[in-house]
C-alpha atoms as a PDB file:
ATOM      1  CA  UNK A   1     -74.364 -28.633 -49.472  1.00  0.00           C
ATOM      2  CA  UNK A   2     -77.512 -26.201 -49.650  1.00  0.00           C
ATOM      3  CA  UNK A   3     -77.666 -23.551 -46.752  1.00  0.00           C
ATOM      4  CA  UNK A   4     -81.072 -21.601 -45.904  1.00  0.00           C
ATOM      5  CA  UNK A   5     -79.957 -18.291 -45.894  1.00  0.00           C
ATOM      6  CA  UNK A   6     -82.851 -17.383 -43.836  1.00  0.00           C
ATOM      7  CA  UNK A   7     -82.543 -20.090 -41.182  1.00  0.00           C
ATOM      8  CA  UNK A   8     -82.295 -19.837 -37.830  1.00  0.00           C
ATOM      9  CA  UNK A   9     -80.981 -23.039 -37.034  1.00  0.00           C
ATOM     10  CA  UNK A  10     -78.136 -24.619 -39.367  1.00  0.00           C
ATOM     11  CA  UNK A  11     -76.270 -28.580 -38.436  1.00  0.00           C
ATOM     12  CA  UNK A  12     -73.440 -28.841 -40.901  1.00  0.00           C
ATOM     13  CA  UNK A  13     -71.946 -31.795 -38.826  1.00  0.00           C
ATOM     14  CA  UNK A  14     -70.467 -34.721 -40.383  1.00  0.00           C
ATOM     15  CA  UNK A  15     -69.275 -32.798 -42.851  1.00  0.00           C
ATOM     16  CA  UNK A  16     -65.430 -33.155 -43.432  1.00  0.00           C
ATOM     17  CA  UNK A  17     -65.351 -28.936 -43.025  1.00  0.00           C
ATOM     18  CA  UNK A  18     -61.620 -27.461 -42.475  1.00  0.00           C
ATOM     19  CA  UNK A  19     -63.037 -23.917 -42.104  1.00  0.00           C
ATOM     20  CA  UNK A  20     -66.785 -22.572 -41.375  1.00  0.00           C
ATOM     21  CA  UNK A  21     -68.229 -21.700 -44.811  1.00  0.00           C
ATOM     22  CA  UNK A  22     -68.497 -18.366 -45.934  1.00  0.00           C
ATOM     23  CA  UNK A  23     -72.510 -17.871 -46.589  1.00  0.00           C
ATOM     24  CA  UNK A  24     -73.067 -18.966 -43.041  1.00  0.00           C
ATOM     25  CA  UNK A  25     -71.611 -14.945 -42.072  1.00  0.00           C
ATOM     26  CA  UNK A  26     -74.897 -14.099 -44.519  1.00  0.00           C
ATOM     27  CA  UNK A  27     -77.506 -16.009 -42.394  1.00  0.00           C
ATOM     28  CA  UNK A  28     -79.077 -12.854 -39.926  1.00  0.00           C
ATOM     29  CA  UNK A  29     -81.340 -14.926 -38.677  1.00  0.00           C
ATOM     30  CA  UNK A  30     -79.230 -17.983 -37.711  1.00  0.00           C
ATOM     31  CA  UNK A  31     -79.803 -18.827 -33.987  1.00  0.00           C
ATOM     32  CA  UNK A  32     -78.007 -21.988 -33.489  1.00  0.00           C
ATOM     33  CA  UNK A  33     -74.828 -23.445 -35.214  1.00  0.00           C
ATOM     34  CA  UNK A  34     -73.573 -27.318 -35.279  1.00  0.00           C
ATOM     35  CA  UNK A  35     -70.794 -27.552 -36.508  1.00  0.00           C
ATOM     36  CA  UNK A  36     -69.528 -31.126 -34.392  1.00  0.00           C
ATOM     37  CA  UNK A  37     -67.262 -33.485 -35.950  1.00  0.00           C
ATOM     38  CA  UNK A  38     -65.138 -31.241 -38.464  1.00  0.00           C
ATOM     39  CA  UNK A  39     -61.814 -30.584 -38.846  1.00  0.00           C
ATOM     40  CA  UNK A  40     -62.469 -26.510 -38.346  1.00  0.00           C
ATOM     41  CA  UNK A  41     -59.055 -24.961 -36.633  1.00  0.00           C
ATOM     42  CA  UNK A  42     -59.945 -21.433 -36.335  1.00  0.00           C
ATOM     43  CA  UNK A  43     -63.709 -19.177 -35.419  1.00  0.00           C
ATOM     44  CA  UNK A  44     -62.868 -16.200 -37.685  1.00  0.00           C
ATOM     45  CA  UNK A  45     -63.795 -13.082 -36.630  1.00  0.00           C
ATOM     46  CA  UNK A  46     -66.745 -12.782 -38.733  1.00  0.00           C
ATOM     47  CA  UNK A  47     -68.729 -14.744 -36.111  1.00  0.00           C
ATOM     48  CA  UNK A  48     -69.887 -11.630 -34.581  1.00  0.00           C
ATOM     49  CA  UNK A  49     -72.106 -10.389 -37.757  1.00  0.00           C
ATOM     50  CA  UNK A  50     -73.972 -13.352 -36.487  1.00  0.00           C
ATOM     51  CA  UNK A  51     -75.929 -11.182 -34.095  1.00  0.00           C
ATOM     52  CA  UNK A  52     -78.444 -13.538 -33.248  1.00  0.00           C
ATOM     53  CA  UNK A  53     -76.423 -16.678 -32.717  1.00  0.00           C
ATOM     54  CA  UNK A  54     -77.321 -18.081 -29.080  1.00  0.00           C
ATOM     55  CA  UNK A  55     -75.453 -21.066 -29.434  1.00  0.00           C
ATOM     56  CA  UNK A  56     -72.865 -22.489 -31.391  1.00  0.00           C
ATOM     57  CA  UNK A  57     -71.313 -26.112 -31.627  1.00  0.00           C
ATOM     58  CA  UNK A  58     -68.357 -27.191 -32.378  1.00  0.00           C
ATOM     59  CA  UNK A  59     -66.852 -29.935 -30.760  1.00  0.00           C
ATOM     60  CA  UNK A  60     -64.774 -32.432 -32.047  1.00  0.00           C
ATOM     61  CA  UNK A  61     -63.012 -29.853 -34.375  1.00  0.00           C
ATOM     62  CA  UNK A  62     -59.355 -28.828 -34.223  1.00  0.00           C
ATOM     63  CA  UNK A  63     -59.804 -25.711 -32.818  1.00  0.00           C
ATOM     64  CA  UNK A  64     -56.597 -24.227 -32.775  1.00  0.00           C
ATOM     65  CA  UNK A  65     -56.853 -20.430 -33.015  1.00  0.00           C
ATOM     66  CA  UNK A  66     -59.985 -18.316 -31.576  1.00  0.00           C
ATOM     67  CA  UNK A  67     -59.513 -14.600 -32.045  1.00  0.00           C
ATOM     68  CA  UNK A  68     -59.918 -12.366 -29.229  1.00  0.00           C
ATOM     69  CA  UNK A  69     -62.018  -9.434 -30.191  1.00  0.00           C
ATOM     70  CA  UNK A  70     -63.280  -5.943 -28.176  1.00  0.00           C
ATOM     71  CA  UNK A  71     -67.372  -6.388 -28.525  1.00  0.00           C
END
């Protein structure tokens, strides 16, 4: 799976993930996130270097676990 660093819009659906991949923390540009039809349990904390995200998706995952953070 190739990721545009410098993308601002990124669909990894489809894709069997358990966990969001690490390079995606890397993308300052990213706008919008699919993420649908995973098996992703938890939205680590590192979510919030994405400071330009809008939107995220991320249904049917197993989301299990969403940490609570002070912004």
């Amino acid at each position: 799976m190739e990721i545009n660093v410098n993308a601002s819009k990124i669909d990894l659906s489809n894709n069997n993930l358990d966990r969001i991949p690490e390079i995606i923390f890397t993308c300052k540009n990213l706008q919008k996130l699919i993420l649908r039809n995973n098996k992703i349990r938890a939205i680590p904390k590192e979510i919030v270097s994405l400071k330009r995200l809008r939107m995220i998706d991320l249904s049917n995952n197993r989301i299990d676990f969403l940490s609570l953070i002070s912004l």
